[in-house]
Protein backbone atom coordinates (compact mmCIF):
# COMPACT_ATOMS: atom_id res chain seq x y z
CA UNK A 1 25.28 19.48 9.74
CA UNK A 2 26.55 15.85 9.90
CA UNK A 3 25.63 13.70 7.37
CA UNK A 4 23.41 10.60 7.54
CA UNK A 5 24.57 6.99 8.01
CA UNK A 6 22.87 5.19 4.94
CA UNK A 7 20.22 2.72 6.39
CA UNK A 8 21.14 -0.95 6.30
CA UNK A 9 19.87 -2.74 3.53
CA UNK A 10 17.15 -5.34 4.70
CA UNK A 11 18.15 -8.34 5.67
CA UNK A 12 16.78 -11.72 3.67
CA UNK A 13 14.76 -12.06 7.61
CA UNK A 14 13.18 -8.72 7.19
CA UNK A 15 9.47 -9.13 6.49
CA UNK A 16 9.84 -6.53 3.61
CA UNK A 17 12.87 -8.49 1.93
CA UNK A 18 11.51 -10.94 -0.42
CA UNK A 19 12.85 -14.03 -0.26
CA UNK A 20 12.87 -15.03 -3.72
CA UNK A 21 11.88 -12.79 -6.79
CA UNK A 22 11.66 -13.68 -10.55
CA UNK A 23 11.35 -11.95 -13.77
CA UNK A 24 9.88 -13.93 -16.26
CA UNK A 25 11.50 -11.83 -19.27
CA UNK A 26 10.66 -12.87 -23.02
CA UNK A 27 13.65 -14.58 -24.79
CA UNK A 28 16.17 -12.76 -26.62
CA UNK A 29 15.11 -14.06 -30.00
CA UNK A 30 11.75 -12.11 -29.80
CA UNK A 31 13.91 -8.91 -29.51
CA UNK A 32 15.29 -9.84 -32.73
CA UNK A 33 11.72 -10.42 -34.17
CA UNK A 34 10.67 -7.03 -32.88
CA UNK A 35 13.71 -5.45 -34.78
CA UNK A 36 12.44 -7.34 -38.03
CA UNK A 37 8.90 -5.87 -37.32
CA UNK A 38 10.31 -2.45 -37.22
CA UNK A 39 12.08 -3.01 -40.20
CA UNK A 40 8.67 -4.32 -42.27
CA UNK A 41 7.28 -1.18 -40.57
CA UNK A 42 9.73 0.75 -42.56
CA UNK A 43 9.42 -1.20 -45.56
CA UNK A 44 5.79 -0.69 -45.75
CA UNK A 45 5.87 2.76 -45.69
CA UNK A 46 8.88 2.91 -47.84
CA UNK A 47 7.17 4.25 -50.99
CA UNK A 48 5.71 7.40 -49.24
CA UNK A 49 9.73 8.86 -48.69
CA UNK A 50 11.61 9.16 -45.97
CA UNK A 51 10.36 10.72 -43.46
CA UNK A 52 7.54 8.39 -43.36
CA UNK A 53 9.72 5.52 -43.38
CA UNK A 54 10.88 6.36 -40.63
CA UNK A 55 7.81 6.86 -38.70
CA UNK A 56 6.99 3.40 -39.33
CA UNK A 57 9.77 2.44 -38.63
CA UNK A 58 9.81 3.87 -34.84
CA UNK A 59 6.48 3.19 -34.68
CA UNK A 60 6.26 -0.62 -35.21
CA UNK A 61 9.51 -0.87 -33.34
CA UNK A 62 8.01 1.02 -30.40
CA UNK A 63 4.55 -1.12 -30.63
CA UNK A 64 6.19 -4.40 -30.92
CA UNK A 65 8.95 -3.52 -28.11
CA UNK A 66 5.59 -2.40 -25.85
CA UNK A 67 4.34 -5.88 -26.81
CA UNK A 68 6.93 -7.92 -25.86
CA UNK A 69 8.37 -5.75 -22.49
CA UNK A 70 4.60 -6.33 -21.63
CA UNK A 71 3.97 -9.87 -21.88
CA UNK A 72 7.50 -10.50 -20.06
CA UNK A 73 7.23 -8.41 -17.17
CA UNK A 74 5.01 -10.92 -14.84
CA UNK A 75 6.85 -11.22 -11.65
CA UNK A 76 6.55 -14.51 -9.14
CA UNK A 77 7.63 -13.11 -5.64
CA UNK A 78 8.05 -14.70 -1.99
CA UNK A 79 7.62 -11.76 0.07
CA UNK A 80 5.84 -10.87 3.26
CA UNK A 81 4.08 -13.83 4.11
CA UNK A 82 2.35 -13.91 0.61
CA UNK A 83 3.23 -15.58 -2.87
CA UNK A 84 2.72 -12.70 -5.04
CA UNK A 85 2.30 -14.00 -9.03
CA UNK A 86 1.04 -11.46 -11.66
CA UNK A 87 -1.71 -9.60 -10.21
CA UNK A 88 -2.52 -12.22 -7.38
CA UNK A 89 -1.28 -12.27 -3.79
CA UNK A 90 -1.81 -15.39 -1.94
CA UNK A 91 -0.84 -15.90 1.80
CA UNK A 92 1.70 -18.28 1.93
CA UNK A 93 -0.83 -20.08 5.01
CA UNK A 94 -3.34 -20.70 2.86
CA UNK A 95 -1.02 -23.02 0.59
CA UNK A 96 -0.54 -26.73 0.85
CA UNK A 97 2.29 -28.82 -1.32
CA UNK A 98 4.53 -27.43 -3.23
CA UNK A 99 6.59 -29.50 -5.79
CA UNK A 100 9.00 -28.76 -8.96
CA UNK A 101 8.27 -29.85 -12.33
CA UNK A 102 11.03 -30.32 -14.96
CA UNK A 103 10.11 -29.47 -18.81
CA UNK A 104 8.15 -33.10 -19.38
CA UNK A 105 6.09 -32.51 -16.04
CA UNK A 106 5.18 -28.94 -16.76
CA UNK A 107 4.32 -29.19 -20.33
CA UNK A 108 1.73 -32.32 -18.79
CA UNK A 109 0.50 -29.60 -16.07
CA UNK A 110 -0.08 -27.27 -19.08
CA UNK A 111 -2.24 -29.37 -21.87
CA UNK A 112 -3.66 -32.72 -20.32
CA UNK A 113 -3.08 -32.50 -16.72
CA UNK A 114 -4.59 -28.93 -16.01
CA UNK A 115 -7.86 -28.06 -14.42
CA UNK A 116 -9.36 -24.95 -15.41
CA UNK A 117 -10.19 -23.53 -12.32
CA UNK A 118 -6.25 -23.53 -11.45
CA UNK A 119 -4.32 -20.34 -11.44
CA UNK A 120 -1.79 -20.64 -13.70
CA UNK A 121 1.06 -17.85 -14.62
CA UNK A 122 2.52 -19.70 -17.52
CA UNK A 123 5.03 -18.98 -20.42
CA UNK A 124 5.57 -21.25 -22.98
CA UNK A 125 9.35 -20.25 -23.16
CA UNK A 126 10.53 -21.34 -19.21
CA UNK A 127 10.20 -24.96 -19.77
CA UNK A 128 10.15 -25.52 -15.77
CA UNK A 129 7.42 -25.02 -13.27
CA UNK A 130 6.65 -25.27 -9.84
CA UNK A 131 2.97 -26.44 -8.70
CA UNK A 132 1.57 -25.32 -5.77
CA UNK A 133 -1.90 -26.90 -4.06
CA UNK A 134 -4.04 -24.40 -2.34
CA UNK A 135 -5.05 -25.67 0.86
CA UNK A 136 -7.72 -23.25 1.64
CA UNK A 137 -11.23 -24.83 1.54
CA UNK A 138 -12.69 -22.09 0.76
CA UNK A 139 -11.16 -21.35 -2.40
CA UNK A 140 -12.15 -23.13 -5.58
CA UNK A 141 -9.03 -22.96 -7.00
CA UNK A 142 -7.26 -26.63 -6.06
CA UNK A 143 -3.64 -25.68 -6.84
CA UNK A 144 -1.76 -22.64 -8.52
CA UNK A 145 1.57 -23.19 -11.50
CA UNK A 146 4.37 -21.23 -11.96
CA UNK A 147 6.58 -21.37 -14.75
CA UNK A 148 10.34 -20.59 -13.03
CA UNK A 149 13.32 -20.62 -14.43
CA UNK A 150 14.55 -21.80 -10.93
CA UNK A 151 11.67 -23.65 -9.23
CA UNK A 152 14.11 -25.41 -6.47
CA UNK A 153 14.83 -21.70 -4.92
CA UNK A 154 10.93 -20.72 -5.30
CA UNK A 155 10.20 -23.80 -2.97
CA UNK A 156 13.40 -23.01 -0.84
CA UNK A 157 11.58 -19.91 -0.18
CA UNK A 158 8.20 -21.11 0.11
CA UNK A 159 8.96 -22.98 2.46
CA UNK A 160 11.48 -20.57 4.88
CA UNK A 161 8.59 -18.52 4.62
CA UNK A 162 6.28 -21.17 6.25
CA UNK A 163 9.31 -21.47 8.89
């Protein structure tokens, strides 16, 4: 029995290779807060001994961790002819304009600028954005933001994928 050549890794052409793919992972200081909330955990059920002390402290460590892995897992991807963000998937065709917004933009596009019928997948700690208009007339929504911490390579691929 010969062994098996391992299969090529997909190319960035392959329709299954996205072409740009984005984590948008909570800071590091909020991994020190969830530490601290473990230790109040602990603190608070100090006075019962020790072995409950340490239940609340795993336990509010574990709850707060949960929190925080949570709220940063959203992914923005550029794969397959769709713009995956969070739980939507919109086809790439059915998006107009695309442009980048640096921190004073974005922050505008966030509070005074925004229209509430955009989508909008949006953390408060990526200071850039990229804004997309959807060009389909027969959705309500007029545009879709992004926070990115590298909105020039989500248009890069927004735009290849049009190609």
């Amino acid at each position: 029995m010969q062994p098996s050549a391992p299969s090529p890794a997909p190319s960035p052409a392959s329709p299954a290779a996205p072409r740009f793919d984005e984590r948008l992972t909570a800071p590091r200081s909020w991994w020190v807060i969830v530490a601290l909330l473990g230790l109040s955990g602990g603190l608070i059920m100090f006075p019962l001994g020790t072995v409950p002390t340490l239940v609340g402290l795993i336990a509010a460590s574990v709850l707060a961790g949960v929190a925080v892995s949570s709220y940063g897992s959203a992914r923005i991807r550029v794969v397959a002819g769709s713009l995956v963000a969070g739980d939507a998937r919109i086809p790439v065709a059915a998006l107009g304009a695309a442009e980048a917004l640096g921190a004073e933009e974005a922050r505008a596009w966030r509070t005074h600028k925004a229209d509430p019928r955009a989508f909008m997948l949006m953390r408060s700690y990526v200071p850039t954005a990229v804004r997309v208009v959807v060009a389909d007339p027969a959705d309500p929504t007029p545009y879709v933001y992004l926070s990115s911490r590298e909105p020039e390579a989500l248009l890069a691929a927004l735009e290849a994928e049009r190609a």
